[in-house]
Protein backbone atom coordinates (compact mmCIF):
# COMPACT_ATOMS: atom_id res chain seq x y z
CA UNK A 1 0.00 0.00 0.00
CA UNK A 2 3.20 2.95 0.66
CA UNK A 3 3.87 1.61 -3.14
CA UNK A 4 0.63 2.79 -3.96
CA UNK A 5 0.68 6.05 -1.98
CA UNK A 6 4.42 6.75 -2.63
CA UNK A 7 3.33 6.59 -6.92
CA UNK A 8 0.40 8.64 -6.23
CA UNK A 9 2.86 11.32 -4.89
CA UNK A 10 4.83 11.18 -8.32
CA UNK A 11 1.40 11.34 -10.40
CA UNK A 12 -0.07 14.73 -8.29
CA UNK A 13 0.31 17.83 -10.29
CA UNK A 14 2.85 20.46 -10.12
CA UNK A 15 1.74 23.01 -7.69
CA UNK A 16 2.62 25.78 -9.98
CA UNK A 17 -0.05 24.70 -12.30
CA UNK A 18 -2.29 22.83 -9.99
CA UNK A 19 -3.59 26.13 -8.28
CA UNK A 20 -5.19 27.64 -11.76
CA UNK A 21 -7.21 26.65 -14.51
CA UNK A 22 -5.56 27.22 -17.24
CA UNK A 23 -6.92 28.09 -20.93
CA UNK A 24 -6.44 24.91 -22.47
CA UNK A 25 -6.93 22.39 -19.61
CA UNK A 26 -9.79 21.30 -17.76
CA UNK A 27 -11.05 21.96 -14.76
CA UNK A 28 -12.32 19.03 -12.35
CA UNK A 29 -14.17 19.93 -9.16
CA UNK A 30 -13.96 16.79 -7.12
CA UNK A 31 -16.56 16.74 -3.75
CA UNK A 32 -15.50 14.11 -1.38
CA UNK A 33 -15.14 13.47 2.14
CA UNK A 34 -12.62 11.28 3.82
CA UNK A 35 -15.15 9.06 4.95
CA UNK A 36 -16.42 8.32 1.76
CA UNK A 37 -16.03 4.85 1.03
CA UNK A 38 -17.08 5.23 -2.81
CA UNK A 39 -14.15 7.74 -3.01
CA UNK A 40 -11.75 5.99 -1.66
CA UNK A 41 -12.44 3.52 -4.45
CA UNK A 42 -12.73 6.31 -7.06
CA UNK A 43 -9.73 7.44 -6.35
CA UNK A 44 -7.53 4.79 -8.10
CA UNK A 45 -9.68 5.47 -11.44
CA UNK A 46 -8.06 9.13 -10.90
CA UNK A 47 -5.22 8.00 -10.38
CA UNK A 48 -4.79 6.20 -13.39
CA UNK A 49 -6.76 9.70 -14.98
CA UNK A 50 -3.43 11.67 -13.76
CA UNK A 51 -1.01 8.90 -14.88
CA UNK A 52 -2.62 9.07 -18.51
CA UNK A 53 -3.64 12.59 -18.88
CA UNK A 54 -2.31 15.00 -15.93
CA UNK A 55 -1.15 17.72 -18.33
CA UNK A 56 -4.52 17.53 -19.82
CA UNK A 57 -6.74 18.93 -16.72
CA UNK A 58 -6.65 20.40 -13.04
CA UNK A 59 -8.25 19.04 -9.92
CA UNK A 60 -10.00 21.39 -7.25
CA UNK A 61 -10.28 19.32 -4.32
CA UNK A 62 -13.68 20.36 -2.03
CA UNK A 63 -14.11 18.89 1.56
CA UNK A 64 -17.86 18.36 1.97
CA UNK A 65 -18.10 17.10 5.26
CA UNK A 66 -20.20 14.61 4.93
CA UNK A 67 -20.58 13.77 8.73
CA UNK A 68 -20.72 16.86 11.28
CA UNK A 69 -22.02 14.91 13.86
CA UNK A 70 -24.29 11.36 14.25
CA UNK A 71 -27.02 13.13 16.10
CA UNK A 72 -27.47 15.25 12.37
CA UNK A 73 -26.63 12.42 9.60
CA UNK A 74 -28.95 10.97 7.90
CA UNK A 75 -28.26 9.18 4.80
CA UNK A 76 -31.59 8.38 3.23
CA UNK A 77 -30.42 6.90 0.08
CA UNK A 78 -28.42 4.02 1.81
CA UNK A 79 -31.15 4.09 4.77
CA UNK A 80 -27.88 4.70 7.22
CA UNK A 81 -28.21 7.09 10.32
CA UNK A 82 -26.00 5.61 13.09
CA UNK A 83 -21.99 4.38 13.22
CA UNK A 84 -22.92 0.29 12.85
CA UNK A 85 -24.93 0.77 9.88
CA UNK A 86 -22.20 2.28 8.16
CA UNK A 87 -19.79 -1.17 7.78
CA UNK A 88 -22.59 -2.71 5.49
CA UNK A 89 -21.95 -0.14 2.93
CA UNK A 90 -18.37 -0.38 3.39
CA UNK A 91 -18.68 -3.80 2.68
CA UNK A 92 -20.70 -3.33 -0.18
CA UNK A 93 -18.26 -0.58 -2.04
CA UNK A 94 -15.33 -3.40 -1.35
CA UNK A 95 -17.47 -6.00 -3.13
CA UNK A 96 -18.54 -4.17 -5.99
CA UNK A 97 -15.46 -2.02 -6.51
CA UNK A 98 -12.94 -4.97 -6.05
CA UNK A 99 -11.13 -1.98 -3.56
CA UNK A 100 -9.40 -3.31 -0.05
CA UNK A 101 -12.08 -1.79 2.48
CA UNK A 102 -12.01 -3.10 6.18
CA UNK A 103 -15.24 -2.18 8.08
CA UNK A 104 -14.04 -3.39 11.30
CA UNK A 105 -13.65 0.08 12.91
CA UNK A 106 -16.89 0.99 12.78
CA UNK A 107 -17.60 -1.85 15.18
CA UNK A 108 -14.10 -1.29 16.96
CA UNK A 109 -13.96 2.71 17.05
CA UNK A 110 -15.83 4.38 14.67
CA UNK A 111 -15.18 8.10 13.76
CA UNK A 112 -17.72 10.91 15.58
CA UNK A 113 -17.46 13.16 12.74
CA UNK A 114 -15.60 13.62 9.38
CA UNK A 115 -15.10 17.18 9.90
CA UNK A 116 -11.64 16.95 11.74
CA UNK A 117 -10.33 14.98 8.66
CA UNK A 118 -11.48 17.78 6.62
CA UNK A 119 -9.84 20.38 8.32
CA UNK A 120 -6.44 18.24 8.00
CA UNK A 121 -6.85 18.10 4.39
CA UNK A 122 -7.36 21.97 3.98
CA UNK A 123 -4.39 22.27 6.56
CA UNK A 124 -2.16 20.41 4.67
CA UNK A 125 -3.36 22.50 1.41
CA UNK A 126 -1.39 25.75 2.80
CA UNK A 127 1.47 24.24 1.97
CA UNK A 128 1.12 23.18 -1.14
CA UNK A 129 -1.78 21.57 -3.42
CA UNK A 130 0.78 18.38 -3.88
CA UNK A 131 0.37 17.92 -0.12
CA UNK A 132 -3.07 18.65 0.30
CA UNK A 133 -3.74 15.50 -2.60
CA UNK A 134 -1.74 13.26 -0.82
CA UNK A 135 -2.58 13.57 2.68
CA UNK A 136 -6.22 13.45 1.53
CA UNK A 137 -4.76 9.61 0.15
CA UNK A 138 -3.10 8.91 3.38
CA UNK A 139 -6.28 10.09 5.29
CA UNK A 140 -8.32 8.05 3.65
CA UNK A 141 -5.98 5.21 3.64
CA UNK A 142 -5.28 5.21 6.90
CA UNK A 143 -9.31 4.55 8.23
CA UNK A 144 -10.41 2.43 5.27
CA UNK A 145 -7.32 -0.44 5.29
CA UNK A 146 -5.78 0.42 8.82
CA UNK A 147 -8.55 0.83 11.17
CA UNK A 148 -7.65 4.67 12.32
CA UNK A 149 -9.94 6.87 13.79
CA UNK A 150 -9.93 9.59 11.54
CA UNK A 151 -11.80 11.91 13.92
CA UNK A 152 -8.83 12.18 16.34
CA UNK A 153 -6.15 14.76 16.13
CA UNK A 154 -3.23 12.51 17.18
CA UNK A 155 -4.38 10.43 14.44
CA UNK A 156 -3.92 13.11 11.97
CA UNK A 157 -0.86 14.44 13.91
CA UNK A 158 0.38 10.66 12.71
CA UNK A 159 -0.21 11.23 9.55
CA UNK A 160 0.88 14.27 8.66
CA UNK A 161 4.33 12.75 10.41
CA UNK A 162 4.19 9.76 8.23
CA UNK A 163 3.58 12.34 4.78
CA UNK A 164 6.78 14.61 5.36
CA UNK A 165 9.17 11.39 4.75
CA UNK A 166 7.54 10.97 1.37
CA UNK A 167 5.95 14.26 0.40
CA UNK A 168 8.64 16.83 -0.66
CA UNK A 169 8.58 19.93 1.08
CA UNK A 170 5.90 18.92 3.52
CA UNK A 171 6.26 19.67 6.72
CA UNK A 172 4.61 17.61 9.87
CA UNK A 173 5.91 20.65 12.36
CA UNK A 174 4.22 22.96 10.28
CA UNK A 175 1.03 21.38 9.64
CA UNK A 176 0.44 20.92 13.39
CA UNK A 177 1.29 24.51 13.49
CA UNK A 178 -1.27 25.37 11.12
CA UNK A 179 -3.65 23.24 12.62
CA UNK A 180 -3.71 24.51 16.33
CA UNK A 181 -3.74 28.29 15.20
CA UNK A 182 -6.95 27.58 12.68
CA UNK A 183 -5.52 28.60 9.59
CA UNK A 184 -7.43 26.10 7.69
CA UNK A 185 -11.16 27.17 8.66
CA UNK A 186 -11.68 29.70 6.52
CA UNK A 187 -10.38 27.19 3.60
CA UNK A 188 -12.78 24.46 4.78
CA UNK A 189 -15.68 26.76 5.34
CA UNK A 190 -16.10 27.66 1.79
CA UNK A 191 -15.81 24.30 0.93
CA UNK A 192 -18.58 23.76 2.78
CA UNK A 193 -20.58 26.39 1.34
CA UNK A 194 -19.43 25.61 -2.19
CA UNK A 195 -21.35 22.03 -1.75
CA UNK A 196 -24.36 23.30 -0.05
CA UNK A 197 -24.50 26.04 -2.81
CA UNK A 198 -24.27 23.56 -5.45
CA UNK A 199 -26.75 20.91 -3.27
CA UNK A 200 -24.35 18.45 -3.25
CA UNK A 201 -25.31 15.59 -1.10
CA UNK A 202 -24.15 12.22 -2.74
CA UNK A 203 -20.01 11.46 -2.62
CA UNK A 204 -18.29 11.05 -5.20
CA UNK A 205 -19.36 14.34 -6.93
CA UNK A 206 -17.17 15.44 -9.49
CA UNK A 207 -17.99 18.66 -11.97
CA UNK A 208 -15.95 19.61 -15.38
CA UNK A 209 -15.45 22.35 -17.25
CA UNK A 210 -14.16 22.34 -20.33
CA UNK A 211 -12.40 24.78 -22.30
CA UNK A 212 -15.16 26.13 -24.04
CA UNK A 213 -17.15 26.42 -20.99
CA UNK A 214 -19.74 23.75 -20.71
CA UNK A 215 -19.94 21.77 -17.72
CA UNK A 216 -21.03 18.58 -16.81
CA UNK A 217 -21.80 16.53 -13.71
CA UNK A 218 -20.89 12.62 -12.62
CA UNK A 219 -22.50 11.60 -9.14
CA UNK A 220 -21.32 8.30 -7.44
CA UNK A 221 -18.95 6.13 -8.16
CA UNK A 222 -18.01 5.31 -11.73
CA UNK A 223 -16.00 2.89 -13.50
CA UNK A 224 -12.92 4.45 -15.25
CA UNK A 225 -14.40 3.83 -18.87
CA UNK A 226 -17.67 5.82 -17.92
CA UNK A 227 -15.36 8.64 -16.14
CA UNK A 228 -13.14 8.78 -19.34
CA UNK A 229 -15.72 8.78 -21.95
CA UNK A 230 -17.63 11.56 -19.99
CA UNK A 231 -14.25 13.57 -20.29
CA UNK A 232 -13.13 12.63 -23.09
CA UNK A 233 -16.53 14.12 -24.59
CA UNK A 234 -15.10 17.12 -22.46
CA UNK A 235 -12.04 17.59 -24.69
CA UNK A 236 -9.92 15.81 -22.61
């Protein structure tokens, strides 16, 4: 799996062009939470999108927080509204996504919330938008194969230590930093009202733009053919 992570790290975009949508690339809005199951198994199909095509487009990564609290989720769609009934799914995006998913934690020590994993990934964003793709990875990663409780600072403390020996330029003293002062809220708050704005509920949500200014919009998980022909159709 630090295979995996460490070649995602390679594949990110340069920061100097990841922060603006150029003319003649496209722009990919990409709504997700850390706790998203379905993304975590999207992710490899964008993966192999940057390996193939990174010069082609830019990725705007928006924290949606998809769980503030369990006394205000409700997921109607998959009928889920407490911790336990949140493995089945897991389960279910392993199965039918052929991804490596262990639901054990929310039995063991499920997460309170997704917004402290959020936060992280908007922290980690000030330095750089290599580093705020990769500890979004190693976020996710780190509850969805290793059992982590997400919603726990020392958790992400851990993490952001284990990203500076393979992230350049990333620094774990510095992210805590950033973290205790709050530099991130603002960041994560208009993520937050970017995907209320929008009324975006369902995770993956990814938008395009294409160079000549029409949009379109994939919701839920997607194989990669579907996700390139819908680009691809883009001008990708």
């Amino acid at each position: 799996m630090e295979q995996t992570a460490k070649k995602q790290k390679q594949e990110v975009h340069d920061p100097k062009t990841n922060n603006r949508h150029e003319a003649n690339r496209l722009l990919i809005t990409y709504y997700t939470d850390p706790l998203c199951c379905w993304s975590w198994a999207f992710d490899k199909h964008l993966m192999q999108l940057q390996h193939e095509f990174g010069n082609r487009f830019t990725v705007r990564y928006v924290m949606a927080g998809m769980i503030r609290n369990w006394d205000s989720y409700s997921d109607p769609y998959n009928i889920i509204n407490r911790p336990m009934q949140m493995g089945p799914l897991w389960m279910q995006a392993a199965q039918v996504t052929h991804t490596s998913i262990n639901f054990d934690i929310w039995h063991r020590d499920p997460p309170d919330s997704s917004y402290p994993a959020c936060l992280a990934v908007k922290t980690a964003s000030l330095q750089s938008p290599e580093a705020e793709a990769f500890y979004l990875y190693k976020v996710r990663e780190a509850v969805m194969t290793r059992q982590l409780n997400i919603a726990k600072y020392t958790v992400l403390f851990q993490i952001a230590e284990e990203l500076e020996t393979s992230c350049n330029n990333f620094s774990a003293e510095q992210f805590k930093t950033d973290w205790q002062e709050g530099k991130a809220r603002t960041l994560f708050r208009k993520d937050l009202e970017l995907a209320a704005f929008h009324k975006i509920g369902r995770y993956p949500t990814l938008t395009c733009t294409g160079t000549n200014g029409e949009g379109i919009i994939m919701v839920g998980y997607r194989p990669y053919e579907v996700l390139l022909s819908s680009l691809q159709r883009m001008g990708l």
